[in-house]
PDB file of N, CA and C in Angstrom:
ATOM      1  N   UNK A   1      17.412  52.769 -51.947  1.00  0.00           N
ATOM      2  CA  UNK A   1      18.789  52.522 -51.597  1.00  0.00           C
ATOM      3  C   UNK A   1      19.435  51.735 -52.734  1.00  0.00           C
ATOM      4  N   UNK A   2      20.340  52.029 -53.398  1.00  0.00           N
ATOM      5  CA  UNK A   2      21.167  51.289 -53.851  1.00  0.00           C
ATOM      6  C   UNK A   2      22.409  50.368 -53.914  1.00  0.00           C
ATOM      7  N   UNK A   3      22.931  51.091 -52.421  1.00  0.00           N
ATOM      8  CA  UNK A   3      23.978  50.083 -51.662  1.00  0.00           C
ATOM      9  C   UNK A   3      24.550  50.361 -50.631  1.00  0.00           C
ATOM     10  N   UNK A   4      25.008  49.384 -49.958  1.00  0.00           N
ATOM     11  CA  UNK A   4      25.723  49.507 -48.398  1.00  0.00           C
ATOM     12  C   UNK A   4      27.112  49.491 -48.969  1.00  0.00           C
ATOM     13  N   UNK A   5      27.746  49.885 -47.519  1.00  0.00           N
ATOM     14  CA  UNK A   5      29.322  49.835 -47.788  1.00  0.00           C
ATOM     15  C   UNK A   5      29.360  50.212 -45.787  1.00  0.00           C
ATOM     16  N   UNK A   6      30.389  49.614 -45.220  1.00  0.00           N
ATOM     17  CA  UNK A   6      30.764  49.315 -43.599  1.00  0.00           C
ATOM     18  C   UNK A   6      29.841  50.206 -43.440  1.00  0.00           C
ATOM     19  N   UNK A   7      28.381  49.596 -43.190  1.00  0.00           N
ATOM     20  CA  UNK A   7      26.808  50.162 -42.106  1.00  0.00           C
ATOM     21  C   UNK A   7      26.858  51.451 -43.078  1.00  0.00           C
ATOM     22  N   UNK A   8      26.740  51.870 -43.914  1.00  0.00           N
ATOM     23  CA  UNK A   8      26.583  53.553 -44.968  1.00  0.00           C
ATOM     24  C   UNK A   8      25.727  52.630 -45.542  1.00  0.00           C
ATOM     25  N   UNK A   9      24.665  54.126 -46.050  1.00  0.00           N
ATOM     26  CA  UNK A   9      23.610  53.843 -47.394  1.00  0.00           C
ATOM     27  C   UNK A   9      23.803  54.522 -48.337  1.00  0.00           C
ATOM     28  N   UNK A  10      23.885  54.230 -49.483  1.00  0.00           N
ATOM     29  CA  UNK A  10      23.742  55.003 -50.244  1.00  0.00           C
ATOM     30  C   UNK A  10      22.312  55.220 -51.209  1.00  0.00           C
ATOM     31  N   UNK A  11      21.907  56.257 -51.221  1.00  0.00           N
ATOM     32  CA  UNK A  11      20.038  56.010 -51.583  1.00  0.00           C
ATOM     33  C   UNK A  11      19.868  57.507 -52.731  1.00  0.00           C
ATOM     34  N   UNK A  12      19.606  57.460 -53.599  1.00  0.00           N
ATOM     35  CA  UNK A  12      19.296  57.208 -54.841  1.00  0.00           C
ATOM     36  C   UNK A  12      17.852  58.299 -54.790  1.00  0.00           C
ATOM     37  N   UNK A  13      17.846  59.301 -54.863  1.00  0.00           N
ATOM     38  CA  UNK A  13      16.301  60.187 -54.633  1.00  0.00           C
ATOM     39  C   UNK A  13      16.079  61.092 -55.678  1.00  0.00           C
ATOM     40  N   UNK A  14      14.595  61.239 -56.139  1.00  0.00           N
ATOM     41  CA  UNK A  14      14.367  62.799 -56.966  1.00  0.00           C
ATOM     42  C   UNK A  14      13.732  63.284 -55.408  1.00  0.00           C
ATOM     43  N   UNK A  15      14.250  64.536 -55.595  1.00  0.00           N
ATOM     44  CA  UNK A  15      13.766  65.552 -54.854  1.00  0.00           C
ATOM     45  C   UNK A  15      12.381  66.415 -55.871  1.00  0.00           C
ATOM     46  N   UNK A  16      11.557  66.129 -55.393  1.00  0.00           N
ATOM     47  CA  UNK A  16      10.292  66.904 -56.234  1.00  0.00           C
ATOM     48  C   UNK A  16       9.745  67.653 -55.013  1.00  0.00           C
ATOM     49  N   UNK A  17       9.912  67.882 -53.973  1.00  0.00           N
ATOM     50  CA  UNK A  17       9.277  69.368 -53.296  1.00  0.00           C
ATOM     51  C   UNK A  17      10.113  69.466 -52.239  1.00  0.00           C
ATOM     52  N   UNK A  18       9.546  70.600 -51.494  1.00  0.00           N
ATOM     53  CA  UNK A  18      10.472  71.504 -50.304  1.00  0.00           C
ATOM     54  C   UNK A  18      10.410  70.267 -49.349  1.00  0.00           C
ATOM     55  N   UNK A  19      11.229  70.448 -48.495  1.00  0.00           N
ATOM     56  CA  UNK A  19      11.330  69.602 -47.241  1.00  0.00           C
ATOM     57  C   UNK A  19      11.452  70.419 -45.827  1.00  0.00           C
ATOM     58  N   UNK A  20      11.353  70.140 -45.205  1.00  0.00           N
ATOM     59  CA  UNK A  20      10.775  70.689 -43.474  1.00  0.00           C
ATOM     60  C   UNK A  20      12.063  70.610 -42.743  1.00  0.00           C
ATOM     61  N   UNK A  21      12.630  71.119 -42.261  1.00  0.00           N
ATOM     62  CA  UNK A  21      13.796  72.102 -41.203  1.00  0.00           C
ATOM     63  C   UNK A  21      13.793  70.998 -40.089  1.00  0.00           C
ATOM     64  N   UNK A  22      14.638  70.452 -40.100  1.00  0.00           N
ATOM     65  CA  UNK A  22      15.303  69.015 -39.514  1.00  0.00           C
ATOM     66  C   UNK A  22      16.528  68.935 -39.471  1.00  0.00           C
ATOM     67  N   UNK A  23      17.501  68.333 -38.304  1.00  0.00           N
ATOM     68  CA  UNK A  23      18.596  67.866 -38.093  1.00  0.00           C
ATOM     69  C   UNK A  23      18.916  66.642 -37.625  1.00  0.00           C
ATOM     70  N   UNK A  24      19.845  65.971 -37.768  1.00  0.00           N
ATOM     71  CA  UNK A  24      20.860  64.406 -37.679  1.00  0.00           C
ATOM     72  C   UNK A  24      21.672  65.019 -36.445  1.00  0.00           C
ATOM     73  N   UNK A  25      21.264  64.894 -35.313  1.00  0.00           N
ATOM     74  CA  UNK A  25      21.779  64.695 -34.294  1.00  0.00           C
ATOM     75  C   UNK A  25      22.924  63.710 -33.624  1.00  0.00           C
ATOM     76  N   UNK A  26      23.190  62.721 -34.578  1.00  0.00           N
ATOM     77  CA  UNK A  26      24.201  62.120 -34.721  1.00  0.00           C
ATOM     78  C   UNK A  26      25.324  61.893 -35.706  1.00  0.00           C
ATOM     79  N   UNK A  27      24.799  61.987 -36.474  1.00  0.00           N
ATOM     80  CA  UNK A  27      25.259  61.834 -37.636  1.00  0.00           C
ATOM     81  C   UNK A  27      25.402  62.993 -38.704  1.00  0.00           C
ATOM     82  N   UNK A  28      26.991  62.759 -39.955  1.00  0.00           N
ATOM     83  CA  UNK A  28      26.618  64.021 -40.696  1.00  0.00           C
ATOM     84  C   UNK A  28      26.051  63.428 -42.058  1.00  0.00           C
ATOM     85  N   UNK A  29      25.688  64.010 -43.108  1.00  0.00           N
ATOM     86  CA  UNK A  29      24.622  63.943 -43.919  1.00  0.00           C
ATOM     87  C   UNK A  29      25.802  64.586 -45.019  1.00  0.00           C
ATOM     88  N   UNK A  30      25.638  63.467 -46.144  1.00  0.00           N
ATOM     89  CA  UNK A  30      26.673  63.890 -47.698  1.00  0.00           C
ATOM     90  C   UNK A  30      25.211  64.128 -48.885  1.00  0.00           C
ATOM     91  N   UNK A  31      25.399  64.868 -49.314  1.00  0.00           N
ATOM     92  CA  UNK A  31      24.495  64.992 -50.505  1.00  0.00           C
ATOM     93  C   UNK A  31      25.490  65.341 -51.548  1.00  0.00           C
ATOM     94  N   UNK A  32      25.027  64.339 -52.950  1.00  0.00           N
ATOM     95  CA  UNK A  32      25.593  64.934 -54.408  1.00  0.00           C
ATOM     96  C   UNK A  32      24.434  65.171 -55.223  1.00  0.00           C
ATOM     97  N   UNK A  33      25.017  66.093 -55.824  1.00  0.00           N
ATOM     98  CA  UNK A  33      23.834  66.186 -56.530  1.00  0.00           C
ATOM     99  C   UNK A  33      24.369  65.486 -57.933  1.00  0.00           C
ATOM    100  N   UNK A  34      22.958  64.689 -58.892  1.00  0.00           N
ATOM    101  CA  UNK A  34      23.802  63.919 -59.742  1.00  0.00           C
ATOM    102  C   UNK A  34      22.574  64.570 -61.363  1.00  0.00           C
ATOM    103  N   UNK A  35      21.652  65.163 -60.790  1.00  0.00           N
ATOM    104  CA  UNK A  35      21.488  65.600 -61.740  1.00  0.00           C
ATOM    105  C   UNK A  35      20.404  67.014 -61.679  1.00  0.00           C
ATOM    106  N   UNK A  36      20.430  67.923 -61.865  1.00  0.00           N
ATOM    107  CA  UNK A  36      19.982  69.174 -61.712  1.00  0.00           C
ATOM    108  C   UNK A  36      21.050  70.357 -60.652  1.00  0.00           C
ATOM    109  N   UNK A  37      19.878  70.943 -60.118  1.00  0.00           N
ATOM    110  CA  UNK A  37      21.010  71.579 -58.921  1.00  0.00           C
ATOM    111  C   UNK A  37      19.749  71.769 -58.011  1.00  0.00           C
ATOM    112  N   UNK A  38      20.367  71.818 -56.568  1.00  0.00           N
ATOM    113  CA  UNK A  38      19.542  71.455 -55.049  1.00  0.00           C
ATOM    114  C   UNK A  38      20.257  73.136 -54.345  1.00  0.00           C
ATOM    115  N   UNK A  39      19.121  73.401 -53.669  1.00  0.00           N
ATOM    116  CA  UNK A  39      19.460  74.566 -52.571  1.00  0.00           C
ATOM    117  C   UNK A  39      19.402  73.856 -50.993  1.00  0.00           C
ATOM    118  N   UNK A  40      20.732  74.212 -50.331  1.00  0.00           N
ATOM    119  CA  UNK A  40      20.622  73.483 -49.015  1.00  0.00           C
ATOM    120  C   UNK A  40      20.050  74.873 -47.938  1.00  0.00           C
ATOM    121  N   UNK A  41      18.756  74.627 -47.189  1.00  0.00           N
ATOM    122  CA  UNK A  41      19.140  76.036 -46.541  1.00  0.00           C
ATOM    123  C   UNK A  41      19.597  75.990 -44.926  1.00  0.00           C
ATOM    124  N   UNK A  42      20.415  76.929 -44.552  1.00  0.00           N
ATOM    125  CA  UNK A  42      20.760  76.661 -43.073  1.00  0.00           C
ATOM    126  C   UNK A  42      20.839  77.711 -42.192  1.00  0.00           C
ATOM    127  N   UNK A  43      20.736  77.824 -41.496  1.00  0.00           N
ATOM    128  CA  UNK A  43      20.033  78.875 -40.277  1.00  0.00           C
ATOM    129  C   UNK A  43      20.078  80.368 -40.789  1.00  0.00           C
ATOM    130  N   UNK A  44      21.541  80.442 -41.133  1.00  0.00           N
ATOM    131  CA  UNK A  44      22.102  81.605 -41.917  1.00  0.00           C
ATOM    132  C   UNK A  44      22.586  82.312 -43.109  1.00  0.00           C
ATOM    133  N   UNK A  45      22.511  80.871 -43.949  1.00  0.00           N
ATOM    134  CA  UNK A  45      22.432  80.696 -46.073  1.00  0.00           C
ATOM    135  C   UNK A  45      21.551  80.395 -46.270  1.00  0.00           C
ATOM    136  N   UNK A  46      22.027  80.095 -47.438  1.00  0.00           N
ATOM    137  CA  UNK A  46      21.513  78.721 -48.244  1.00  0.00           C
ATOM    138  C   UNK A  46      22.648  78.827 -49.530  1.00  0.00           C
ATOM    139  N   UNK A  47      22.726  77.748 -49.601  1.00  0.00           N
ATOM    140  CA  UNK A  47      23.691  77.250 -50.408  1.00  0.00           C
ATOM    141  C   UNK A  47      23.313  76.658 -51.569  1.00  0.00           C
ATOM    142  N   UNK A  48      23.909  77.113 -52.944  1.00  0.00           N
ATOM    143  CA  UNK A  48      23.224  76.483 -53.841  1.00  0.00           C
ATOM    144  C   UNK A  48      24.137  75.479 -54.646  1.00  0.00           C
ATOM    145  N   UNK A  49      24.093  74.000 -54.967  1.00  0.00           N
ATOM    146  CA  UNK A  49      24.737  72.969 -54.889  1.00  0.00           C
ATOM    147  C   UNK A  49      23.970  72.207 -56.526  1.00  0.00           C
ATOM    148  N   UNK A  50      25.180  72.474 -57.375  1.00  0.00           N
ATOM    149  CA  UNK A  50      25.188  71.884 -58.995  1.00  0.00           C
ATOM    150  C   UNK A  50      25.835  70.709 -58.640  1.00  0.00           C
ATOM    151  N   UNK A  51      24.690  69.905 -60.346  1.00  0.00           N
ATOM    152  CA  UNK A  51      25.109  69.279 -60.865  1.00  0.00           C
ATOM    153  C   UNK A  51      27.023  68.593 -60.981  1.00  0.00           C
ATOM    154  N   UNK A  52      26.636  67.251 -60.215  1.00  0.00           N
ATOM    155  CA  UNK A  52      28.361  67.211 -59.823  1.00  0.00           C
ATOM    156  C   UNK A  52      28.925  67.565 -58.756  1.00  0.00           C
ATOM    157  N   UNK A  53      28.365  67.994 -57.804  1.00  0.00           N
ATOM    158  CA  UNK A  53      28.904  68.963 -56.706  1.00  0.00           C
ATOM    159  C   UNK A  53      28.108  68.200 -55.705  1.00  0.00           C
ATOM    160  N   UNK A  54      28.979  68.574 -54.360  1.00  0.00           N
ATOM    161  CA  UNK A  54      28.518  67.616 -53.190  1.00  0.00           C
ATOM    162  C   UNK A  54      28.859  68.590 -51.555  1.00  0.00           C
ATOM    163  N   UNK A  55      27.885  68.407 -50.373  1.00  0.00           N
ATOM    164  CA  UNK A  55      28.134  69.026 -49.342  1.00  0.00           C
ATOM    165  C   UNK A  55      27.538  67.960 -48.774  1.00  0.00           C
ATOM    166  N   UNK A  56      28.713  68.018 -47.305  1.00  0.00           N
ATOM    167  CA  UNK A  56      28.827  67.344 -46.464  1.00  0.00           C
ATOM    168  C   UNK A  56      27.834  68.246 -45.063  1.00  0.00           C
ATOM    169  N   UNK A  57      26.918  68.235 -44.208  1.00  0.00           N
ATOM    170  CA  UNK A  57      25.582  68.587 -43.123  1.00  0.00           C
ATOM    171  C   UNK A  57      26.472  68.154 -42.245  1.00  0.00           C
ATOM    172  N   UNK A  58      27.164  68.526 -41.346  1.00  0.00           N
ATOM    173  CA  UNK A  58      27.682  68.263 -40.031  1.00  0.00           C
ATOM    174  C   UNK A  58      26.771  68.120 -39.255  1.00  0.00           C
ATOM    175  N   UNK A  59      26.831  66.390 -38.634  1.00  0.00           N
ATOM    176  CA  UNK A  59      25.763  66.785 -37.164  1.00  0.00           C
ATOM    177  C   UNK A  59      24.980  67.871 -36.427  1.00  0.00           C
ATOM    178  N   UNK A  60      23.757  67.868 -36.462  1.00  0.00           N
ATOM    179  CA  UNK A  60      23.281  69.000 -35.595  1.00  0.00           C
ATOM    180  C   UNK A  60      23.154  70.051 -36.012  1.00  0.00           C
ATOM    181  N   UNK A  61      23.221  70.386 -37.379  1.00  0.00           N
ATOM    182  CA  UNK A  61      23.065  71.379 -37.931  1.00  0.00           C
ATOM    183  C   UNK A  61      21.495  71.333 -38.400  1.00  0.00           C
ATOM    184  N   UNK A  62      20.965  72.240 -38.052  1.00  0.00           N
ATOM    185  CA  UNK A  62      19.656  72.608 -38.864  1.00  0.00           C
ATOM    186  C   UNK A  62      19.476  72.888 -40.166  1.00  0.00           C
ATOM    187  N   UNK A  63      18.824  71.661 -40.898  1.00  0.00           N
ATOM    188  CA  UNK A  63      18.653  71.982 -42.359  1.00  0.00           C
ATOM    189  C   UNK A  63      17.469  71.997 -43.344  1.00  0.00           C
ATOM    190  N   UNK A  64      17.097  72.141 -44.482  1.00  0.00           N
ATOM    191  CA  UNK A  64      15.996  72.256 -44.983  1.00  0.00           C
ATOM    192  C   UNK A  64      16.818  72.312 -46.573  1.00  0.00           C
ATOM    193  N   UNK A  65      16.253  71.764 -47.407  1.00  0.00           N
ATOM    194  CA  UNK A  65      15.811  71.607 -49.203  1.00  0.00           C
ATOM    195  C   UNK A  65      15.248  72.136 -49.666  1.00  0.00           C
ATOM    196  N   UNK A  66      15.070  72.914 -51.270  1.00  0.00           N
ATOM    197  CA  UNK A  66      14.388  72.886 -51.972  1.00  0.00           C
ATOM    198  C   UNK A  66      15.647  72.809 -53.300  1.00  0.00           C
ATOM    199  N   UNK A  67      14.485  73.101 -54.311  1.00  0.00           N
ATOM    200  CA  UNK A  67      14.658  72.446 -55.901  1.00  0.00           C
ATOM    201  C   UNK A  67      13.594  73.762 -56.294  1.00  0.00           C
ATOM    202  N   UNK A  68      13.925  74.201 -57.661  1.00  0.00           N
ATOM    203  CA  UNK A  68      13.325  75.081 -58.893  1.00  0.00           C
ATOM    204  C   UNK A  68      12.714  73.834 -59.756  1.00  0.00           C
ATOM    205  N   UNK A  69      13.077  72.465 -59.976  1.00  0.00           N
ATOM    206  CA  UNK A  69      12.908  71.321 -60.768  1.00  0.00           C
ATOM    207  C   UNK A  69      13.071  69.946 -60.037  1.00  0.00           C
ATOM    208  N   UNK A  70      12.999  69.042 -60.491  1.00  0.00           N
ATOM    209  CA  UNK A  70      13.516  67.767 -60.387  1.00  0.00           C
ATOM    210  C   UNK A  70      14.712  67.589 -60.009  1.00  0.00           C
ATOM    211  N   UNK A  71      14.918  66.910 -59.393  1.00  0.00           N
ATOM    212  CA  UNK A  71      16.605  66.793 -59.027  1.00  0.00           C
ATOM    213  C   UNK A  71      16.816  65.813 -58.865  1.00  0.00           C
ATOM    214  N   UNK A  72      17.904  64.796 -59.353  1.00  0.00           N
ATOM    215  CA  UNK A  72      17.899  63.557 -58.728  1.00  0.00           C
ATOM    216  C   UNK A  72      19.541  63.446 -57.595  1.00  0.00           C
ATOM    217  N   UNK A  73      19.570  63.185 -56.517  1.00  0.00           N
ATOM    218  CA  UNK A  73      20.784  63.097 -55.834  1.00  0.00           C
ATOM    219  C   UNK A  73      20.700  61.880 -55.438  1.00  0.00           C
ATOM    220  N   UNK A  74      21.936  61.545 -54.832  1.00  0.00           N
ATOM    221  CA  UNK A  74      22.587  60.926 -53.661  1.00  0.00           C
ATOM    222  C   UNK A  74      22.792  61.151 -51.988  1.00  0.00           C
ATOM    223  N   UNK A  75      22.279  60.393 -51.284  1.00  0.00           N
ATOM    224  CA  UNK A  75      22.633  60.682 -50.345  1.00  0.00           C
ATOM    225  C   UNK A  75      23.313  59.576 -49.520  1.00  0.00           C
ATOM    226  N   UNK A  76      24.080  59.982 -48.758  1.00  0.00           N
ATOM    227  CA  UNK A  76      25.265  59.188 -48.262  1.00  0.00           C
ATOM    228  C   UNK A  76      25.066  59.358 -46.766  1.00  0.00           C
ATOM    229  N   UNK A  77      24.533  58.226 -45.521  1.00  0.00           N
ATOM    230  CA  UNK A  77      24.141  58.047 -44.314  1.00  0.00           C
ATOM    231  C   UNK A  77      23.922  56.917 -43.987  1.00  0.00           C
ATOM    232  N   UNK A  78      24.338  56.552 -42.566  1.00  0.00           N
ATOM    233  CA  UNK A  78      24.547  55.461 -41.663  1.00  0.00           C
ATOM    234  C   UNK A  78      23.166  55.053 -41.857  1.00  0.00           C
ATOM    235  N   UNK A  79      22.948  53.457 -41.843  1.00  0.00           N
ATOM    236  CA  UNK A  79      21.791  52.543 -41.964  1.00  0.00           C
ATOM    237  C   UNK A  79      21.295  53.044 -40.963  1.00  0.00           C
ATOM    238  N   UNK A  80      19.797  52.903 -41.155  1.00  0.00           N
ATOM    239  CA  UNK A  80      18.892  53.479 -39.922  1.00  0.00           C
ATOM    240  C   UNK A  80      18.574  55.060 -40.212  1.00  0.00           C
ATOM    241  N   UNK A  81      19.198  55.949 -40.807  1.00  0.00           N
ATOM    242  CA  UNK A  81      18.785  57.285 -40.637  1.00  0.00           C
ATOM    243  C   UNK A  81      17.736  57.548 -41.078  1.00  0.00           C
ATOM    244  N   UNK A  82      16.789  58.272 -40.836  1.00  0.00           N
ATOM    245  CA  UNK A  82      15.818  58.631 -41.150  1.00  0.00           C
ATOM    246  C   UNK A  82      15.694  60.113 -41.976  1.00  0.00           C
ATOM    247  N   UNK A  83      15.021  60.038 -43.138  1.00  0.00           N
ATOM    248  CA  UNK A  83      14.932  61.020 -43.388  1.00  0.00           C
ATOM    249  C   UNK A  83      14.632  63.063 -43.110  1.00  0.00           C
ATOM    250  N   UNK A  84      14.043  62.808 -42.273  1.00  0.00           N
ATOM    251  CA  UNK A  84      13.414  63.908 -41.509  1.00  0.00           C
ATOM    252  C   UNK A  84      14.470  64.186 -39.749  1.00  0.00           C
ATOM    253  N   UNK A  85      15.217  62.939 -39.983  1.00  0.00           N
ATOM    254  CA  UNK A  85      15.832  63.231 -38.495  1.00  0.00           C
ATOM    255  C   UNK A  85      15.662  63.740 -37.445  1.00  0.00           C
ATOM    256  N   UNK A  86      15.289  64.879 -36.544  1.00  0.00           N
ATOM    257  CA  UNK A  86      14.674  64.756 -35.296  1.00  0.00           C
ATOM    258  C   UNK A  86      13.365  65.194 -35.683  1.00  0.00           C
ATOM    259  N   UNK A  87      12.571  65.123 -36.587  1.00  0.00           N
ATOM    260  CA  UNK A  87      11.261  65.397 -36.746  1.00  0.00           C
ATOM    261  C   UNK A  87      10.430  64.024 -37.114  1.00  0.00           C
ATOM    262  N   UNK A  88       9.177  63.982 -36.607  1.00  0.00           N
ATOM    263  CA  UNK A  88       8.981  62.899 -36.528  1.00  0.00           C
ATOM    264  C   UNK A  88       6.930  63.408 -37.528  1.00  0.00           C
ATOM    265  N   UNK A  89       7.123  62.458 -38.512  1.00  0.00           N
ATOM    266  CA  UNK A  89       6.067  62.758 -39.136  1.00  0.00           C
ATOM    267  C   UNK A  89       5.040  61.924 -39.324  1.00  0.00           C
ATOM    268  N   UNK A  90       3.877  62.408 -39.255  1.00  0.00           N
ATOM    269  CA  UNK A  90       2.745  61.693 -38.785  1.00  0.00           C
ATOM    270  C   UNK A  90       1.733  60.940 -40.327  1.00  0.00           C
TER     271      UNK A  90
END
């Protein structure tokens, strides 16, 4: 994390592998990407999201990541969120 602002995190990540099909049931989910480019995938795309460029995960949407490389982003979410959001990992 690199900083708060009224209860928001802002947290600072390389993405180095796929991630597992999870949703924020409360909350929506900002990703920038700040350096490479990130694929968002969702029930019915996937979206592919450059360098500089940013999408906003509306609550409750089912989502999943990957990367071809390294990526380093931003992500922008209420203190407390958990990464994996309704998945719970052991």
């Amino acid at each position: 994390m690199i900083s708060e602002l009224n209860n928001y995190q802002f947290k600072l990540v390389k993405i180095n592998n796929d991630f597992i099909w999870h949703k924020h049931d409360d909350t929506d989910e900002a990703f920038i990407v700040i350096e490479g480019k990130m694929f968002i995938e969702l029930r019915n795309e996937t979206v592919e999201i450059n360098e500089g460029e940013m999408i906003v995960i509306p609550k409750g949407t089912d989502i999943s990541h990957f990367r071809k490389k390294e990526t380093k982003v931003m992500i922008i979410e209420p203190k407390g969120v958990t990464n994996t959001g309704n998945k719970k990992i052991n």
